[in-house]
PDB file of N, CA and C in Angstrom:
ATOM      1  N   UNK A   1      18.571 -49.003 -90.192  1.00  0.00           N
ATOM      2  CA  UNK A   1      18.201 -49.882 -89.079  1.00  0.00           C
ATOM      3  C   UNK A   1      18.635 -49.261 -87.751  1.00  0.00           C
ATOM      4  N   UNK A   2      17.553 -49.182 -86.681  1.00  0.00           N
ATOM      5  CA  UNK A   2      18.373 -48.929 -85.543  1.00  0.00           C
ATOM      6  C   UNK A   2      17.982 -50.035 -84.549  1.00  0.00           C
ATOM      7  N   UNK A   3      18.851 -49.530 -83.469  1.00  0.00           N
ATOM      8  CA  UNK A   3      18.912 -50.826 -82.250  1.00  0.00           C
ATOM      9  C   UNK A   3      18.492 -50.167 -80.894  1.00  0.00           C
ATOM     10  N   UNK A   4      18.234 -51.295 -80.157  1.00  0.00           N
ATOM     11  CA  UNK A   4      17.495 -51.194 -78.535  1.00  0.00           C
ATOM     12  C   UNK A   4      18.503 -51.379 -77.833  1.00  0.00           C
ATOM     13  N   UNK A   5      19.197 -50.222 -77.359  1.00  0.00           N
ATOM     14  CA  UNK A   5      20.051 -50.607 -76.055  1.00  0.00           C
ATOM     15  C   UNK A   5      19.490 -50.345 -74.894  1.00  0.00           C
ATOM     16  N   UNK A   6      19.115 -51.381 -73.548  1.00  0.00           N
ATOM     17  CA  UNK A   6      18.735 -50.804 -72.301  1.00  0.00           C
ATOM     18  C   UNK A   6      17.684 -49.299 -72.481  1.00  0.00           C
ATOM     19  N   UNK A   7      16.705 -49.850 -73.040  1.00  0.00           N
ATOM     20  CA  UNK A   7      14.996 -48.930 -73.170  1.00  0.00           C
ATOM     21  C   UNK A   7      15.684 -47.976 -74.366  1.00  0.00           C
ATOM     22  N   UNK A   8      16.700 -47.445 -74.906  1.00  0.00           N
ATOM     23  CA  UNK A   8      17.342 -46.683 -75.487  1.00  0.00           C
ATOM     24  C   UNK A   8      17.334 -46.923 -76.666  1.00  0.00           C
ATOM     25  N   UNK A   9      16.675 -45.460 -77.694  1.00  0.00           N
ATOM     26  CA  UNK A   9      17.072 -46.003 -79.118  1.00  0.00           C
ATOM     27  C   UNK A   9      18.011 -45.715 -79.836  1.00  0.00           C
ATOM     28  N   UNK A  10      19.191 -46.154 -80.718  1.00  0.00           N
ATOM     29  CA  UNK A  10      20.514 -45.569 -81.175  1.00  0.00           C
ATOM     30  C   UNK A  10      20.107 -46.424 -82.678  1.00  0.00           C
ATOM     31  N   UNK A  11      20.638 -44.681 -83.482  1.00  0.00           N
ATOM     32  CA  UNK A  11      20.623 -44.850 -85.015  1.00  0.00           C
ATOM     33  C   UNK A  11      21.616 -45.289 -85.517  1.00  0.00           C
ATOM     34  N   UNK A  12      22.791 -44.488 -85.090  1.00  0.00           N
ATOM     35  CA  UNK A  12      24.553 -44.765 -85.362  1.00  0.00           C
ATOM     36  C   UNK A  12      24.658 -46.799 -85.144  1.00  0.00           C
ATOM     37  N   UNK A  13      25.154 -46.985 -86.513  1.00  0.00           N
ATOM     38  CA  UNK A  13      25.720 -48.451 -86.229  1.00  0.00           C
ATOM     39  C   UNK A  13      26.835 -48.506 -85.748  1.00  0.00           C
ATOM     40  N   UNK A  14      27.491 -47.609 -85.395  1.00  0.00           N
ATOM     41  CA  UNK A  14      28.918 -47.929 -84.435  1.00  0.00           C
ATOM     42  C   UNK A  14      28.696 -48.240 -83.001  1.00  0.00           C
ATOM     43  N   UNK A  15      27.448 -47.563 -82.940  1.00  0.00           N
ATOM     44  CA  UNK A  15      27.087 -47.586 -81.301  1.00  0.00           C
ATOM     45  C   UNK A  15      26.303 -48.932 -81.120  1.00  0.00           C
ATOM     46  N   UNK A  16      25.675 -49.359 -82.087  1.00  0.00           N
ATOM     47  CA  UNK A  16      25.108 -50.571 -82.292  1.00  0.00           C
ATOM     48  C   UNK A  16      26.509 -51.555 -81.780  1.00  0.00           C
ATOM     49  N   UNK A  17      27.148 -51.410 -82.656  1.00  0.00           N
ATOM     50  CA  UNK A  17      28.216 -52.525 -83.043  1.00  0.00           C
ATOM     51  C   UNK A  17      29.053 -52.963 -81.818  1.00  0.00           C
ATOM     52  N   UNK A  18      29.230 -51.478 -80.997  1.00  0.00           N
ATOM     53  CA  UNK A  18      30.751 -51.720 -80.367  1.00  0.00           C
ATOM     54  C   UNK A  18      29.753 -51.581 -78.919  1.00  0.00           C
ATOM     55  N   UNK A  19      28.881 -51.300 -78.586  1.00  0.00           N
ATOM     56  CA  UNK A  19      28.262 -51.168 -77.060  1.00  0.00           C
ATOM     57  C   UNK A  19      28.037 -52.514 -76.321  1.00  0.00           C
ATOM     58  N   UNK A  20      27.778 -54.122 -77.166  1.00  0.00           N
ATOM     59  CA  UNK A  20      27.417 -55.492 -76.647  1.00  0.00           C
ATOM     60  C   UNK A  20      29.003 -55.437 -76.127  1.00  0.00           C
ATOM     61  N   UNK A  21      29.965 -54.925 -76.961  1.00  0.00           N
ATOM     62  CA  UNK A  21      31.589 -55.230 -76.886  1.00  0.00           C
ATOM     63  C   UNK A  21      31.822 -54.840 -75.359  1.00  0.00           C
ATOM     64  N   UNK A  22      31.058 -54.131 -75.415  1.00  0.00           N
ATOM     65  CA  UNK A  22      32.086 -53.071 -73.715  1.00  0.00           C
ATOM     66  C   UNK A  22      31.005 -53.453 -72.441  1.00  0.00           C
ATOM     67  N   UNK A  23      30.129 -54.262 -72.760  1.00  0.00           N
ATOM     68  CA  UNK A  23      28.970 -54.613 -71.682  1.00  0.00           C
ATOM     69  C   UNK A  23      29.076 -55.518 -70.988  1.00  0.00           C
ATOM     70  N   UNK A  24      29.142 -55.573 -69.821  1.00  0.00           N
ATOM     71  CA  UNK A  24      29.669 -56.956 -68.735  1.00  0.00           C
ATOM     72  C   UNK A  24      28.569 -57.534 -68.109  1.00  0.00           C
ATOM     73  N   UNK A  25      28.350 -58.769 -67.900  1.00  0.00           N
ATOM     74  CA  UNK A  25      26.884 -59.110 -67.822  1.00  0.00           C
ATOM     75  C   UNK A  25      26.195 -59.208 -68.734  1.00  0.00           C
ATOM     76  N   UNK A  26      24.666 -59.503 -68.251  1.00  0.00           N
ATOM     77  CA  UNK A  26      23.981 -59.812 -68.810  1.00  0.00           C
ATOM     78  C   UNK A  26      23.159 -58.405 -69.790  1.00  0.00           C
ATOM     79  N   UNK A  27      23.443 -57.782 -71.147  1.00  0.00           N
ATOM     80  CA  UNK A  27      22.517 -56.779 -71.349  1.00  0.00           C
ATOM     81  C   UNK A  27      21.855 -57.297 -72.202  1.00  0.00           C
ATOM     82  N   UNK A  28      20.965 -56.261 -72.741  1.00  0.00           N
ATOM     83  CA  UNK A  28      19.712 -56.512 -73.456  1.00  0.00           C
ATOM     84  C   UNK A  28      19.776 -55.266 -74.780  1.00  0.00           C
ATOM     85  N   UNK A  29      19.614 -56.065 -76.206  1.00  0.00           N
ATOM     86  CA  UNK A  29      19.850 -54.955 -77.432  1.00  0.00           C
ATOM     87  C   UNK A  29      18.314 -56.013 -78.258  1.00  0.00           C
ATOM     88  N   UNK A  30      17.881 -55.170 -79.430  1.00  0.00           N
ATOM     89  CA  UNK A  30      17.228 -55.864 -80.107  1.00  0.00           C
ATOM     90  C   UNK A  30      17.163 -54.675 -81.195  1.00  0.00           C
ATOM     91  N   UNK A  31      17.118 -54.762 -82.282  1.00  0.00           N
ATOM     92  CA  UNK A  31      16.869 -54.266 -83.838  1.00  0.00           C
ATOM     93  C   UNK A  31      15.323 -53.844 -83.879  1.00  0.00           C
ATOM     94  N   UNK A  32      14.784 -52.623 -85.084  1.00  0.00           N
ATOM     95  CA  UNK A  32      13.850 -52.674 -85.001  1.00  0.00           C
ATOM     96  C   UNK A  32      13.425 -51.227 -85.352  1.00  0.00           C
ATOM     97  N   UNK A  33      12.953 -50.754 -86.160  1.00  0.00           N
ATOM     98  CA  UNK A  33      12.735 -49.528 -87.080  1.00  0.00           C
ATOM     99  C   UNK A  33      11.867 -48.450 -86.035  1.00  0.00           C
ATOM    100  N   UNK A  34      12.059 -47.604 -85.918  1.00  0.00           N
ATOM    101  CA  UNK A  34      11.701 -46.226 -84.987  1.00  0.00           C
ATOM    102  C   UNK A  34      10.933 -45.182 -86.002  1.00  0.00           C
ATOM    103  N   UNK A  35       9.385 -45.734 -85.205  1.00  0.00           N
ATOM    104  CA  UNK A  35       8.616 -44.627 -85.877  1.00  0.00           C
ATOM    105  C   UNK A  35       7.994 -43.365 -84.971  1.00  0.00           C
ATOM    106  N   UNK A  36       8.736 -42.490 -85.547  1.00  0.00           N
ATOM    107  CA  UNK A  36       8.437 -41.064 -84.311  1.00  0.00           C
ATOM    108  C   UNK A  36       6.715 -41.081 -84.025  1.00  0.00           C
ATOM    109  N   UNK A  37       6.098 -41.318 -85.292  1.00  0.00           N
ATOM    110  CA  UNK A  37       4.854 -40.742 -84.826  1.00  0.00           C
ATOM    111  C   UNK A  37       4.293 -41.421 -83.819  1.00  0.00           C
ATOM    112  N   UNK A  38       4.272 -43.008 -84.190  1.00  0.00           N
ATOM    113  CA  UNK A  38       3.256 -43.916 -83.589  1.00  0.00           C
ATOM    114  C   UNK A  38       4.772 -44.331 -82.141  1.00  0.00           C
ATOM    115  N   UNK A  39       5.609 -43.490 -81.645  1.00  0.00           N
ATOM    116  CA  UNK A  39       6.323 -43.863 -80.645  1.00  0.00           C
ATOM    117  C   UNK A  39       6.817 -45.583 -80.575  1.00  0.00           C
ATOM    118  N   UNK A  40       6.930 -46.108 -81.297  1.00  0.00           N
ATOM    119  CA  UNK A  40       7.519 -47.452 -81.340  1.00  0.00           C
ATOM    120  C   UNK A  40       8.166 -47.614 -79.718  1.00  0.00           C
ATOM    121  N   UNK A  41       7.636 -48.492 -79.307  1.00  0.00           N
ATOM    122  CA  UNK A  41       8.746 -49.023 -78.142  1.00  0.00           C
ATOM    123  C   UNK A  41       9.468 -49.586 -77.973  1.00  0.00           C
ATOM    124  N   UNK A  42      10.819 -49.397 -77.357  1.00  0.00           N
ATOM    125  CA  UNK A  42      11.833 -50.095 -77.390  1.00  0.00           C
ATOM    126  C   UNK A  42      12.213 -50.957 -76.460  1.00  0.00           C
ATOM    127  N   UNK A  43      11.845 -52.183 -77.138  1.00  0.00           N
ATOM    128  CA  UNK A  43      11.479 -53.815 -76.388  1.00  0.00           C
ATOM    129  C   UNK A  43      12.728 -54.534 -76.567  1.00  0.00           C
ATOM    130  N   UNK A  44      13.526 -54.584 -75.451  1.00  0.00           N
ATOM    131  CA  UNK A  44      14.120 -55.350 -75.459  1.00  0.00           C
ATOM    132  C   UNK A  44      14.789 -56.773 -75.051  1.00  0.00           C
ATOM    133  N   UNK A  45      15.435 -57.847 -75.309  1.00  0.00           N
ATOM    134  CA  UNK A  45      15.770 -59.271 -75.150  1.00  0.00           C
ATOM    135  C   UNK A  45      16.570 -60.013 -74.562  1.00  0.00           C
ATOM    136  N   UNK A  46      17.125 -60.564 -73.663  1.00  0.00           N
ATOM    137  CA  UNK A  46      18.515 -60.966 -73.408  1.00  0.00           C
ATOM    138  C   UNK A  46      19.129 -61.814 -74.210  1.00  0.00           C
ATOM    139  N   UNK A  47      20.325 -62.037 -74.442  1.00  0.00           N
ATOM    140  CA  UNK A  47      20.620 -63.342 -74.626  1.00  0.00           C
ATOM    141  C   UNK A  47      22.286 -63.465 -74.429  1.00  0.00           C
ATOM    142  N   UNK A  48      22.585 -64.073 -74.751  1.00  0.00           N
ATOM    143  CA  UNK A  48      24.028 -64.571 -74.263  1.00  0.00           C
ATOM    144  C   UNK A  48      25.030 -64.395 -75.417  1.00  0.00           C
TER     145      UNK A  48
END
């Protein structure tokens, strides 16, 4: 599984895990499988 940080795609679940931790404000992450060919975009959500 990887995740949407700020337009950004990250494979590592540590970076998943611990990046909402260290973020002040309002950011934006969302889940969501990365397919090189068809360029998947990385759409992401706010929430609280």
């Amino acid at each position: 599984m990887w995740c949407c940080i700020h337009g950004i795609w990250y494979r590592e679940q540590h970076t998943c895990d611990v990046f909402p931790l260290r973020s002040t404000g309002d950011f934006s992450i969302s889940f969501g499988v990365v397919n090189r060919h068809t360029g998947t975009p990385c759409i992401t959500h706010k929430f609280s």
